[in-house]
Protein backbone atom coordinates (compact mmCIF):
# COMPACT_ATOMS: atom_id res chain seq x y z
CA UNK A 1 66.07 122.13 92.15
CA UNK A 2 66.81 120.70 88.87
CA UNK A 3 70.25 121.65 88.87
CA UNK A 4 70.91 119.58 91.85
CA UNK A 5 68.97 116.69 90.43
CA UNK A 6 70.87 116.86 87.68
CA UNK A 7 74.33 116.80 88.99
CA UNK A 8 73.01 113.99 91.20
CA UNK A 9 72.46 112.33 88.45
CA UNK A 10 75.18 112.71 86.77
CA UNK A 11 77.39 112.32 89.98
CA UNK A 12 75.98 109.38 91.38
CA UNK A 13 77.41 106.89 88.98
CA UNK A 14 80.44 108.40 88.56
CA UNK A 15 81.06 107.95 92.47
CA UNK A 16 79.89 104.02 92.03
CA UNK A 17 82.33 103.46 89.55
CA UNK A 18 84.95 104.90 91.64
CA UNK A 19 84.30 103.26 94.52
CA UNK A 20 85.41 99.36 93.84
CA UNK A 21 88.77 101.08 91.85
CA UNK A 22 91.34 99.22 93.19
CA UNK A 23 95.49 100.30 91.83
CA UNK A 24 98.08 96.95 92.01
CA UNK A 25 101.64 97.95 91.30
CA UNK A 26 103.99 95.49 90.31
CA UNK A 27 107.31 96.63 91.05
CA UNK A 28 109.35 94.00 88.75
CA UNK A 29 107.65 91.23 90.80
CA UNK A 30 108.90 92.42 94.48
CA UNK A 31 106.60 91.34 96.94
CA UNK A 32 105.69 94.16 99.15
CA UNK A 33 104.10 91.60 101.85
CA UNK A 34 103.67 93.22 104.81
CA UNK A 35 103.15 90.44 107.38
CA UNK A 36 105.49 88.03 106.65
CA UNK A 37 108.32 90.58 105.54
CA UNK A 38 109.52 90.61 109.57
CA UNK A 39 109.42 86.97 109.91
CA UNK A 40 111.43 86.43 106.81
CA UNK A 41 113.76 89.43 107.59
CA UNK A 42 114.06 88.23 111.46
CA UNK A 43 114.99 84.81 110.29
CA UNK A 44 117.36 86.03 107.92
CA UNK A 45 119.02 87.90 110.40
CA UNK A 46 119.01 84.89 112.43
CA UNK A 47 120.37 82.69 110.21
CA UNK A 48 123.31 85.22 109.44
CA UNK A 49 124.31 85.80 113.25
CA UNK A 50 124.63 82.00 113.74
CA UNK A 51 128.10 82.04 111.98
CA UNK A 52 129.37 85.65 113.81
CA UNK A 53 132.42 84.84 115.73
CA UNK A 54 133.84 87.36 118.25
CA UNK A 55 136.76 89.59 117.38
CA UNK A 56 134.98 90.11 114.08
CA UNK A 57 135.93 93.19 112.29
CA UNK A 58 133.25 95.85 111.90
CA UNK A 59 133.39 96.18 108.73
CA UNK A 60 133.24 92.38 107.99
CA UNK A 61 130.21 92.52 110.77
CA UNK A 62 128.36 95.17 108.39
CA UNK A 63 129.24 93.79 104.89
CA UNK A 64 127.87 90.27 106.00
CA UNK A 65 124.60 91.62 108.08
CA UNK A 66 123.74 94.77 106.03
CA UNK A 67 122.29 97.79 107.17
CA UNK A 68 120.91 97.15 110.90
CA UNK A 69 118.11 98.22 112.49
CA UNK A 70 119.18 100.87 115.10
CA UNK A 71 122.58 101.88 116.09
CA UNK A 72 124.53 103.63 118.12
CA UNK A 73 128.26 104.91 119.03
CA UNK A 74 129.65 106.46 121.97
CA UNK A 75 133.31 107.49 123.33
CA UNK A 76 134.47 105.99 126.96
CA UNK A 77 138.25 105.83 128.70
CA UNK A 78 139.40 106.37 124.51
CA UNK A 79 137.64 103.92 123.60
CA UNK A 80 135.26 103.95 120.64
CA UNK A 81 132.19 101.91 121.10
CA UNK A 82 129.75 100.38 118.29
CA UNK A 83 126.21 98.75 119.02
CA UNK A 84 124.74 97.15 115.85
CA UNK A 85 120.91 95.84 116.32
CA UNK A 86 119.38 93.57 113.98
CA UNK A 87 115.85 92.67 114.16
CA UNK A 88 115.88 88.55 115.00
CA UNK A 89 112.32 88.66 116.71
CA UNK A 90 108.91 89.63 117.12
CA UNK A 91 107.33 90.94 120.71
CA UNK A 92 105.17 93.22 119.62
CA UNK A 93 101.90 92.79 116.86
CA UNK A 94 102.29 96.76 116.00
CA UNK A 95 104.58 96.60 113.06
CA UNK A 96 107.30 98.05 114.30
CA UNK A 97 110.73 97.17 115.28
CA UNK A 98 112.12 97.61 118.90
CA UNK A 99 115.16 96.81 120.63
CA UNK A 100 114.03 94.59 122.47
CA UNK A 101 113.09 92.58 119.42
CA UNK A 102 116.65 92.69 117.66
CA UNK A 103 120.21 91.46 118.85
CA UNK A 104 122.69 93.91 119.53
CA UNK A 105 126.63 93.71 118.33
CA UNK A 106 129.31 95.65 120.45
CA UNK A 107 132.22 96.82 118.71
CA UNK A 108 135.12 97.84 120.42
CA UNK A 109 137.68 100.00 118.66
CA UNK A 110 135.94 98.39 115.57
CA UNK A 111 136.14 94.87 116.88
CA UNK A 112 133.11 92.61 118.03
CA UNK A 113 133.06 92.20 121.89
CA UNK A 114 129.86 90.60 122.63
CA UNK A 115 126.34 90.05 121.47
CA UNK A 116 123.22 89.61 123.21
CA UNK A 117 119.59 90.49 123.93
CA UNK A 118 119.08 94.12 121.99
CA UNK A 119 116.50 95.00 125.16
CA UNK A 120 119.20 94.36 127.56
CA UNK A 121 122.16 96.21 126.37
CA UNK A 122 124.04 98.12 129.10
CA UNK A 123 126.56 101.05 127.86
CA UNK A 124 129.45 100.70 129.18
CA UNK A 125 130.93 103.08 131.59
CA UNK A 126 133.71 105.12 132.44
CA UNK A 127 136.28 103.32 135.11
């Protein structure tokens, strides 16, 4: 009986000093918001597609835009098809990005074909 009275004791205000401990990392002053990174990033990404003309060269497409969000690449009638999405809205309050919340980019044979809604991208198919 003493025993555990004493290690109450002794743990007791070792667990109430613990409790409130709180750890802040710096990073070289990068804010690690977590809210308003999307709305930055989507307007960003926004502000970048404004000035995308078509016929655009993939590899001017990803040097200007950065990594995107999702892609994808397929093979039809030899041709060698590129979607890009980029993030450019938020639908949904869970944190996540879907395609439905991004614009897509087709590239065909690396050249930009259209944009659009990411949520209503059609592949295209074989003639």
């Amino acid at each position: 009986m003493k025993k555990s009275l004493l290690a109450l004791l002794v743990a007791a205000p070792l667990t109430l000093t613990l409790s409130g401990c709180v750890i802040s990392v710096n990073d070289d002053g990068v804010e690690h918001s977590f809210g308003s990174s999307h709305e930055d990033r989507s307007y960003k990404n926004r502000k970048k597609l404004e000035s995308v003309q078509l016929s655009s060269s993939f590899a001017d497409i990803q040097e200007k835009l950065g990594v995107s969000d999702f892609s994808e690449a397929y093979t039809v009638d030899d041709k060698t098809v590129r979607v890009l999405y980029y993030r450019t809205q938020r639908k949904h309050k869970d944190g996540l990005t879907t395609k439905d919340e991004c614009t897509f980019l087709e590239f065909v044979n690396g050249e930009l074909v259209q944009t659009g809604n990411g949520g209503d991208y059609k592949k295209i198919t074989a003639n």
